[in-house]
PDB file of N, CA and C in Angstrom:
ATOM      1  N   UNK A   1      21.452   3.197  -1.421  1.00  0.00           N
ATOM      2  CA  UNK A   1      20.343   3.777  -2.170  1.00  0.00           C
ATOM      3  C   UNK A   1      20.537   3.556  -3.668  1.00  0.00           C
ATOM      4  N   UNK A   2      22.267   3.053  -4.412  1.00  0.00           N
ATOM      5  CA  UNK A   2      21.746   3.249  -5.565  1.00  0.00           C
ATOM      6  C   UNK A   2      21.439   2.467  -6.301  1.00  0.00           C
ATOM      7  N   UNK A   3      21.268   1.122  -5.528  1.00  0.00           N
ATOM      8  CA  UNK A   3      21.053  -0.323  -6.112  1.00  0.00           C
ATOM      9  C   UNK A   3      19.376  -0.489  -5.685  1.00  0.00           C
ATOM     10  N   UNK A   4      18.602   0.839  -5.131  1.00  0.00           N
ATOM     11  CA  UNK A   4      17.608   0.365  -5.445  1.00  0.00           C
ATOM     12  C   UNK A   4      16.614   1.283  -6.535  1.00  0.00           C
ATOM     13  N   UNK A   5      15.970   0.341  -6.971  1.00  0.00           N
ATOM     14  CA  UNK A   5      15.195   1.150  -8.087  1.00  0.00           C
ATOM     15  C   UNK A   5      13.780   1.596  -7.570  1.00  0.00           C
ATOM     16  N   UNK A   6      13.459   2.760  -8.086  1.00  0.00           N
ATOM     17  CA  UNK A   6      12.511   3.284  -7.641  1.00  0.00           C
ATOM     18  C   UNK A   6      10.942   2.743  -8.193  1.00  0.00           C
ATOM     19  N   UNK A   7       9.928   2.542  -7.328  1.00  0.00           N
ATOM     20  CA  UNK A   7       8.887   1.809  -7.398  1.00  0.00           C
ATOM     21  C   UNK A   7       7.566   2.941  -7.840  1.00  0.00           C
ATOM     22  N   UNK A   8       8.033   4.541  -8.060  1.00  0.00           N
ATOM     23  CA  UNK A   8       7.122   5.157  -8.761  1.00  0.00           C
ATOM     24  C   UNK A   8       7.665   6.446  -8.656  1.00  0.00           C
ATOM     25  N   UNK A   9       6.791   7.453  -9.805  1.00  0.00           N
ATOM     26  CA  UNK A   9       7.431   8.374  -9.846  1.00  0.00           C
ATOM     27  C   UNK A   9       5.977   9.377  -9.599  1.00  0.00           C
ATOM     28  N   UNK A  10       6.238  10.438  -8.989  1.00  0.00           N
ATOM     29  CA  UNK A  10       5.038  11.736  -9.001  1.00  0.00           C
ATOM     30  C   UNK A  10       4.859  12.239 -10.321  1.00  0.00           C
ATOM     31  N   UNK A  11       3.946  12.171 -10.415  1.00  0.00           N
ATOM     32  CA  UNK A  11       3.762  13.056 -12.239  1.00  0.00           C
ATOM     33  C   UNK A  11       2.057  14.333 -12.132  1.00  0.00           C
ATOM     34  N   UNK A  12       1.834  14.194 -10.271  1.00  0.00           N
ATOM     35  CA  UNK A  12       1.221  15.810 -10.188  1.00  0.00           C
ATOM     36  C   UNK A  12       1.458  15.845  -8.941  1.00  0.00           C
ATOM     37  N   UNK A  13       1.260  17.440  -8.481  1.00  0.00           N
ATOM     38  CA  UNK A  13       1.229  17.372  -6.706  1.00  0.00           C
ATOM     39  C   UNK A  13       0.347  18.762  -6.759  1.00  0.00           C
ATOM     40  N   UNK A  14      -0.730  18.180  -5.709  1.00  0.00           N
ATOM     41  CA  UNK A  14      -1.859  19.392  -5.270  1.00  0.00           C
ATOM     42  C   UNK A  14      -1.395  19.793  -4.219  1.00  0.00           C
ATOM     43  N   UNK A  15      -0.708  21.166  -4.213  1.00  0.00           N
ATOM     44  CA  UNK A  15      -0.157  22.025  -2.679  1.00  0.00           C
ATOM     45  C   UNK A  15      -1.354  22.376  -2.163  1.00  0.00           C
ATOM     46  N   UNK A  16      -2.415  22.698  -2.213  1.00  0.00           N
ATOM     47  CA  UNK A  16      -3.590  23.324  -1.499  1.00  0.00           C
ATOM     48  C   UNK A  16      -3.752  21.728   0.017  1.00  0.00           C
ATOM     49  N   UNK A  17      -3.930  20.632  -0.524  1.00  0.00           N
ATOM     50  CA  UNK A  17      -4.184  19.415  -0.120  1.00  0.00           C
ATOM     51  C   UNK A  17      -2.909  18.496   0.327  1.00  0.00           C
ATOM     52  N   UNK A  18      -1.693  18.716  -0.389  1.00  0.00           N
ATOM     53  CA  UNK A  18      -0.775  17.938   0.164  1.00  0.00           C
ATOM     54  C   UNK A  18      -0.639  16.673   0.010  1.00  0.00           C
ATOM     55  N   UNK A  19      -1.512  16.593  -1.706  1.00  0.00           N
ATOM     56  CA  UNK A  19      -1.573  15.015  -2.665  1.00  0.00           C
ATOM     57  C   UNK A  19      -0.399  14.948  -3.620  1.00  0.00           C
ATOM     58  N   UNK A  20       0.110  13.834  -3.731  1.00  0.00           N
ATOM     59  CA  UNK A  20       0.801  13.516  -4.649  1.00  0.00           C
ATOM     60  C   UNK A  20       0.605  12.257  -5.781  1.00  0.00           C
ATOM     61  N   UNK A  21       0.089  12.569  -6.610  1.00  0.00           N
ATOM     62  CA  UNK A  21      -0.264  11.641  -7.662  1.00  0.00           C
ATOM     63  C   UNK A  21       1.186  11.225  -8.144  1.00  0.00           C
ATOM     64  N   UNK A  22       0.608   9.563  -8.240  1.00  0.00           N
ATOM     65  CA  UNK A  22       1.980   8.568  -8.136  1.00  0.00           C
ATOM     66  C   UNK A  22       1.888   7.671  -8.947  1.00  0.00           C
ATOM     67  N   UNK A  23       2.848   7.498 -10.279  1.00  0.00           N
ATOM     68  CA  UNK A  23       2.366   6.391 -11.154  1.00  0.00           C
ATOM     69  C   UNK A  23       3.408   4.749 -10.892  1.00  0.00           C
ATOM     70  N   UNK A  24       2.434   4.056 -10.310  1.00  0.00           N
ATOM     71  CA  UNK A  24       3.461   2.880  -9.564  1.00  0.00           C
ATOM     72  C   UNK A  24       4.009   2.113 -10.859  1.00  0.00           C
ATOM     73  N   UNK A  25       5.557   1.522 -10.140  1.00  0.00           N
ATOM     74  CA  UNK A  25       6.029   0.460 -10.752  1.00  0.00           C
ATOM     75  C   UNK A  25       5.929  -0.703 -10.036  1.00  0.00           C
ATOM     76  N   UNK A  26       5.326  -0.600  -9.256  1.00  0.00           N
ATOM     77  CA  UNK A  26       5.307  -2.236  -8.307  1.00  0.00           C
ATOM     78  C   UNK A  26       4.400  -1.822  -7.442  1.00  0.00           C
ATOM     79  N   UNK A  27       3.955  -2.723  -6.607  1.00  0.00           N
ATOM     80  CA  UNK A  27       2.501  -2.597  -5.373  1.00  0.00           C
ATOM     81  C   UNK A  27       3.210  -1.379  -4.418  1.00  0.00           C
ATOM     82  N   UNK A  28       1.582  -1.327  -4.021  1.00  0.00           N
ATOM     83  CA  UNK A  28       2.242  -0.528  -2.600  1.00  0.00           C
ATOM     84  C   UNK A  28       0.874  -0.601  -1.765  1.00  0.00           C
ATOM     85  N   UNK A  29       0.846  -0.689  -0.448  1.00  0.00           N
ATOM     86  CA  UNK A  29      -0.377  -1.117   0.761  1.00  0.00           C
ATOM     87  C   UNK A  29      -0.025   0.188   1.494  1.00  0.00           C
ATOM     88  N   UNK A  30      -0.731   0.364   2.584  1.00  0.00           N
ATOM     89  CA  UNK A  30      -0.802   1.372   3.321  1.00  0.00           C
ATOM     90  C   UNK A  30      -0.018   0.544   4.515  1.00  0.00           C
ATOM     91  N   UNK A  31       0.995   1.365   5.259  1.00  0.00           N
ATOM     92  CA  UNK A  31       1.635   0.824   6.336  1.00  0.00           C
ATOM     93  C   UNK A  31       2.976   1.134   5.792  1.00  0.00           C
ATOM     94  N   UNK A  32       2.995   0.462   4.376  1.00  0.00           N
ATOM     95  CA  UNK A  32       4.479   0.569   3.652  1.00  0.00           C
ATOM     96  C   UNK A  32       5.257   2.361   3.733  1.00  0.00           C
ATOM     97  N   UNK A  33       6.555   1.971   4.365  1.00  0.00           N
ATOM     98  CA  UNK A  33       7.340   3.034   4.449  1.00  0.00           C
ATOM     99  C   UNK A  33       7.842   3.515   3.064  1.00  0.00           C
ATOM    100  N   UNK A  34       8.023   4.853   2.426  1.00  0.00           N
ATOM    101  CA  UNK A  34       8.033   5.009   1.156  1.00  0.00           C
ATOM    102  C   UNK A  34       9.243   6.459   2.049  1.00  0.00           C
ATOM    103  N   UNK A  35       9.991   6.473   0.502  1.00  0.00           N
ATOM    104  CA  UNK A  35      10.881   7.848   0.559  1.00  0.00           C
ATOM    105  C   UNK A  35      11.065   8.259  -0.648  1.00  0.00           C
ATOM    106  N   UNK A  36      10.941   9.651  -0.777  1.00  0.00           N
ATOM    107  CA  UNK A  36      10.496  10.523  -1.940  1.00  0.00           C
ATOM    108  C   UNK A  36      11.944  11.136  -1.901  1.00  0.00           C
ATOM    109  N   UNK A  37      12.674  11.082  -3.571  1.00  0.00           N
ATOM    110  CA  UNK A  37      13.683  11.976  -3.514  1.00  0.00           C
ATOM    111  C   UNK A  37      14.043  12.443  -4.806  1.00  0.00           C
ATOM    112  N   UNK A  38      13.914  13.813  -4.933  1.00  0.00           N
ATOM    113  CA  UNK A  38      14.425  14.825  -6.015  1.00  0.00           C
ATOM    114  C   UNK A  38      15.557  15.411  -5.744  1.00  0.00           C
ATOM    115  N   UNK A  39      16.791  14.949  -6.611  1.00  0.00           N
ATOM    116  CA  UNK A  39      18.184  15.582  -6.500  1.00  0.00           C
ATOM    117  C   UNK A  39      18.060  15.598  -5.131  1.00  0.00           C
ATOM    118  N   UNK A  40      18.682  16.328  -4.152  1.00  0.00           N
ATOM    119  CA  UNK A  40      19.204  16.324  -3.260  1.00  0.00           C
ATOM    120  C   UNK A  40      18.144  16.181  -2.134  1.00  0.00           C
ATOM    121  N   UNK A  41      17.393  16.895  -2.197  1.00  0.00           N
ATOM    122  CA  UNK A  41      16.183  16.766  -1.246  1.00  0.00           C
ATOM    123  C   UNK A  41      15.243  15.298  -1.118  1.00  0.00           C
ATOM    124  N   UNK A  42      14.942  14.869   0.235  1.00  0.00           N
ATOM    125  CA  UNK A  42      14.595  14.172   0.256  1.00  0.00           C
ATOM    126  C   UNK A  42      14.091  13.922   1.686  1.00  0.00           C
ATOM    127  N   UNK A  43      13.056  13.299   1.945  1.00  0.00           N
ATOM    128  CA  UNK A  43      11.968  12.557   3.108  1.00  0.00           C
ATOM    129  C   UNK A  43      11.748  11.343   2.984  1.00  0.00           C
ATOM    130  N   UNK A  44      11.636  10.883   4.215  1.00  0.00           N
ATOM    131  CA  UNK A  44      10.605   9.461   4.458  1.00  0.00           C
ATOM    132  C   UNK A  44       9.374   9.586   4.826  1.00  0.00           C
ATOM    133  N   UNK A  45       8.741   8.222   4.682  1.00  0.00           N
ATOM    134  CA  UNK A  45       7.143   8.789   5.482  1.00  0.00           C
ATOM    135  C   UNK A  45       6.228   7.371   5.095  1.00  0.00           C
ATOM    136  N   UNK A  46       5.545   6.907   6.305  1.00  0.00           N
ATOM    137  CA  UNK A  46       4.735   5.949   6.435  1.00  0.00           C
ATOM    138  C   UNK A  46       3.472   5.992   5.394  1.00  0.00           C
ATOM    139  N   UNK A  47       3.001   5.664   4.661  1.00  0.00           N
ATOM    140  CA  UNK A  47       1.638   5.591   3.661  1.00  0.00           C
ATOM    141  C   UNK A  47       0.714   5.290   4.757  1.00  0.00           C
ATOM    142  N   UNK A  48      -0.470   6.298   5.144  1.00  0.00           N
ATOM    143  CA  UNK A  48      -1.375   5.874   5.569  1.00  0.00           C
ATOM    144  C   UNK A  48      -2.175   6.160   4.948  1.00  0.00           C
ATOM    145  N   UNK A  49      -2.735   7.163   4.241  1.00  0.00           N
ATOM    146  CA  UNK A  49      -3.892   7.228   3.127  1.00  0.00           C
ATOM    147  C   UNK A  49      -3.225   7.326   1.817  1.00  0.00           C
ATOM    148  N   UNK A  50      -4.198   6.564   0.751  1.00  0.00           N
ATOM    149  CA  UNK A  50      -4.278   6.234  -0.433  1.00  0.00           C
ATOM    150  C   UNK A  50      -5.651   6.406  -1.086  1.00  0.00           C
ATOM    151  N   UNK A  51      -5.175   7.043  -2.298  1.00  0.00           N
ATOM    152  CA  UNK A  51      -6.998   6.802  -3.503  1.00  0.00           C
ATOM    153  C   UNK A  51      -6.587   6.452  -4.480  1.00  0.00           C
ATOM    154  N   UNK A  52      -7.958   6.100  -5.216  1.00  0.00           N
ATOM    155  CA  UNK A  52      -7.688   5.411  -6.797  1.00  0.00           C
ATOM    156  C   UNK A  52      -8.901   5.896  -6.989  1.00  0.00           C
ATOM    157  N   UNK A  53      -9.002   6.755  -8.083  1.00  0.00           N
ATOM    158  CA  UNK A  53     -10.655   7.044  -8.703  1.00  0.00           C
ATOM    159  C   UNK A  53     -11.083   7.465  -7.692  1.00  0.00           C
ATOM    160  N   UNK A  54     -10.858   8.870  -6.265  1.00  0.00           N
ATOM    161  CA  UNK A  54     -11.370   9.461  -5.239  1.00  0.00           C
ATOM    162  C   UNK A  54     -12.508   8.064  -4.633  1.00  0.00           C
ATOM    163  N   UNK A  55     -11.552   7.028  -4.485  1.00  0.00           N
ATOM    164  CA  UNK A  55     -11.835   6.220  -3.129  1.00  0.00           C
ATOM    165  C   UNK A  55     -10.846   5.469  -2.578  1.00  0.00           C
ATOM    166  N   UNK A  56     -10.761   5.391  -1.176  1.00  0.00           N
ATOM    167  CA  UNK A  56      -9.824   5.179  -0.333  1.00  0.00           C
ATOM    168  C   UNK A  56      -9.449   3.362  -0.521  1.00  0.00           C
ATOM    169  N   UNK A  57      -8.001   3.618  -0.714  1.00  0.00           N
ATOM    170  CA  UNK A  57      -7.565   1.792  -1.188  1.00  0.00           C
ATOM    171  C   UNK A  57      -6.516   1.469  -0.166  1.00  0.00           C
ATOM    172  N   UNK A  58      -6.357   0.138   0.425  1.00  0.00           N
ATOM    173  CA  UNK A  58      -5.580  -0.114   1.206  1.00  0.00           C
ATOM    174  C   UNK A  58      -4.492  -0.455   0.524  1.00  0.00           C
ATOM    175  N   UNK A  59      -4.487  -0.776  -0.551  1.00  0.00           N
ATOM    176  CA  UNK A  59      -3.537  -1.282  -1.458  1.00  0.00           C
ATOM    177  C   UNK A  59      -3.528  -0.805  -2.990  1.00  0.00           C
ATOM    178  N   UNK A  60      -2.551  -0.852  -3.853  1.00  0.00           N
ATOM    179  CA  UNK A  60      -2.432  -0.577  -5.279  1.00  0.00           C
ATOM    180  C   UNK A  60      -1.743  -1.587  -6.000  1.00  0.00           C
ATOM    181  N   UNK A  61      -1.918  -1.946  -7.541  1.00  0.00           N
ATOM    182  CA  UNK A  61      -1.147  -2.441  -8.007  1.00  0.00           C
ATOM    183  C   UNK A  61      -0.337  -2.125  -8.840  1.00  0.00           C
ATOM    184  N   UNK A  62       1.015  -2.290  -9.678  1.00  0.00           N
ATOM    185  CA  UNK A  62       1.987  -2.215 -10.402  1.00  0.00           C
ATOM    186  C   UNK A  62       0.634  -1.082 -11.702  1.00  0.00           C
ATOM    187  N   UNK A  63       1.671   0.095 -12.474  1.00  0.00           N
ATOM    188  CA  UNK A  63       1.204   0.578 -12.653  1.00  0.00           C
ATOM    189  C   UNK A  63      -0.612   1.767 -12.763  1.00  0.00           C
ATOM    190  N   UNK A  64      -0.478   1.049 -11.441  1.00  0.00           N
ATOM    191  CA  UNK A  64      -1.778   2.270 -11.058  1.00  0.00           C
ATOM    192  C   UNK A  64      -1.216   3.472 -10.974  1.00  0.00           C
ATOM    193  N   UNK A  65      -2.282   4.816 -10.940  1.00  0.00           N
ATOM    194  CA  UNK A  65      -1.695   5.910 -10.341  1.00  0.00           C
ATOM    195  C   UNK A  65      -2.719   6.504  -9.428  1.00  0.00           C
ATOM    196  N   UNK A  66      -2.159   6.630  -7.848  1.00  0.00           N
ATOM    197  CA  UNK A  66      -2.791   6.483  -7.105  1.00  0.00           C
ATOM    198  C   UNK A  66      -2.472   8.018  -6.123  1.00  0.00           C
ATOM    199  N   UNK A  67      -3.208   8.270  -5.301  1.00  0.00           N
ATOM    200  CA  UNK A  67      -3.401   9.791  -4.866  1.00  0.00           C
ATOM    201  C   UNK A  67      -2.914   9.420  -3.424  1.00  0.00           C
ATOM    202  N   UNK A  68      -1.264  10.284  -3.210  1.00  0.00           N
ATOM    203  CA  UNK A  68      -0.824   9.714  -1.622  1.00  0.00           C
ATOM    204  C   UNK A  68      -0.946  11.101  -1.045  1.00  0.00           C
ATOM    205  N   UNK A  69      -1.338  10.794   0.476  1.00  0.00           N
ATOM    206  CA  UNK A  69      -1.018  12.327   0.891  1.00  0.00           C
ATOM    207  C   UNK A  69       0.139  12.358   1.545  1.00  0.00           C
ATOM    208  N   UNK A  70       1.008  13.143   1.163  1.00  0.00           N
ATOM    209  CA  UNK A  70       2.421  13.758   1.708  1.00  0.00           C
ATOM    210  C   UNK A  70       2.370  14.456   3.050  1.00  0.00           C
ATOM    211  N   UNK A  71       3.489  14.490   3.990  1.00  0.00           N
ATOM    212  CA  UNK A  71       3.904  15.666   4.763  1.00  0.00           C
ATOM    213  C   UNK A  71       3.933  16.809   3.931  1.00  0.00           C
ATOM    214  N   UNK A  72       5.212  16.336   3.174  1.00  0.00           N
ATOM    215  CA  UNK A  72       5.330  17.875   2.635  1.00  0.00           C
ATOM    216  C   UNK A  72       5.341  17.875   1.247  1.00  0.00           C
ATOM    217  N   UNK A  73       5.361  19.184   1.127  1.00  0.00           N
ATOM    218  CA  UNK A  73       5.281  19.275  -0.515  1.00  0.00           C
ATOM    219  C   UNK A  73       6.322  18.510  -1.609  1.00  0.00           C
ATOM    220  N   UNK A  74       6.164  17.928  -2.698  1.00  0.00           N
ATOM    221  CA  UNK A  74       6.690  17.388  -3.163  1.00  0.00           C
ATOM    222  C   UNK A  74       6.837  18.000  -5.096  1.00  0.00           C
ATOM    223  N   UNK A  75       7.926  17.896  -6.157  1.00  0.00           N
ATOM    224  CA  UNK A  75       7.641  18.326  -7.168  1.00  0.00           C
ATOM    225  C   UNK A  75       7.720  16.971  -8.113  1.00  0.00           C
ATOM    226  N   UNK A  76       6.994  17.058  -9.591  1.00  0.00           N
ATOM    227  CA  UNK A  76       6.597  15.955 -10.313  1.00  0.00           C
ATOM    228  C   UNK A  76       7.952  15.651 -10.883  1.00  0.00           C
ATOM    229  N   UNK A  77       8.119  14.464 -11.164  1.00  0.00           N
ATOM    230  CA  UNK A  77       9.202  14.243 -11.424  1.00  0.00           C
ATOM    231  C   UNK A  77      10.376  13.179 -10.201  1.00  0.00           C
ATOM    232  N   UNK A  78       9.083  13.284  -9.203  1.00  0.00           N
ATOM    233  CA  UNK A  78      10.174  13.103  -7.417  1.00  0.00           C
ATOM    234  C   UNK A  78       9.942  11.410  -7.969  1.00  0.00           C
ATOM    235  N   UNK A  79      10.888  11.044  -7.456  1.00  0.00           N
ATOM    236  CA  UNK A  79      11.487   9.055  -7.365  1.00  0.00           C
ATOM    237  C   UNK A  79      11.166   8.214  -6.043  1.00  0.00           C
ATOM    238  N   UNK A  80      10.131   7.447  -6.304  1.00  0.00           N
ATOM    239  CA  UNK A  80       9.207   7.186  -4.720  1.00  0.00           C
ATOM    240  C   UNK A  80       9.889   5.702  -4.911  1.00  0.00           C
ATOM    241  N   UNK A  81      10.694   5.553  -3.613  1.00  0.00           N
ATOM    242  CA  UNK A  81      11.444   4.069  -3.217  1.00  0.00           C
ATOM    243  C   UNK A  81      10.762   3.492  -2.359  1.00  0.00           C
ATOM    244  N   UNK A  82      10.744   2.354  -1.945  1.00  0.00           N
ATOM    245  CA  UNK A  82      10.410   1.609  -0.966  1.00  0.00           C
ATOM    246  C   UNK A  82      11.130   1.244   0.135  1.00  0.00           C
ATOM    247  N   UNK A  83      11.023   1.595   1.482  1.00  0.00           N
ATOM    248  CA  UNK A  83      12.121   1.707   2.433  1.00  0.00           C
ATOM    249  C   UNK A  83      12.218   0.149   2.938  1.00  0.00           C
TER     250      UNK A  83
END
């Protein structure tokens, strides 16, 4: 894990909804396995929905910030890798 660099970081999360606004450093498609980790805590989890501007994108590019929905709750600041 520590040779890889992280491909975005959360900078909001809506708990009512279970969104995590994500400002990318590199692409990301839906399918792509992603893992979210703050200090010690941490999950995996398949991307199946994505938004940009509240419409649904199969894909993003390098610095977009794009609306993922999480399992679980997540806090801003969390380090989104690419599995």
């Amino acid at each position: 894990m520590a040779d890889k660099k992280p491909i975005g970081e959360v900078i909001h999360f809506y708990d009512k909804i279970l969104v995590a606004i994500v400002k990318l450093n590199t692409a990301l498609k839906t399918g792509d396995t992603v893992k979210f980790k703050f200090g010690e805590a941490e999950f995996t989890q398949t991307v199946d929905s994505m938004e940009l501007e509240h419409k649904k994108i199969s894909s993003a590019k390098k610095g977009a910030e794009i609306g993922l929905k999480v399992k679980q709750p997540v806090k801003e600041k969390t380090q989104v890798y690419k599995e």
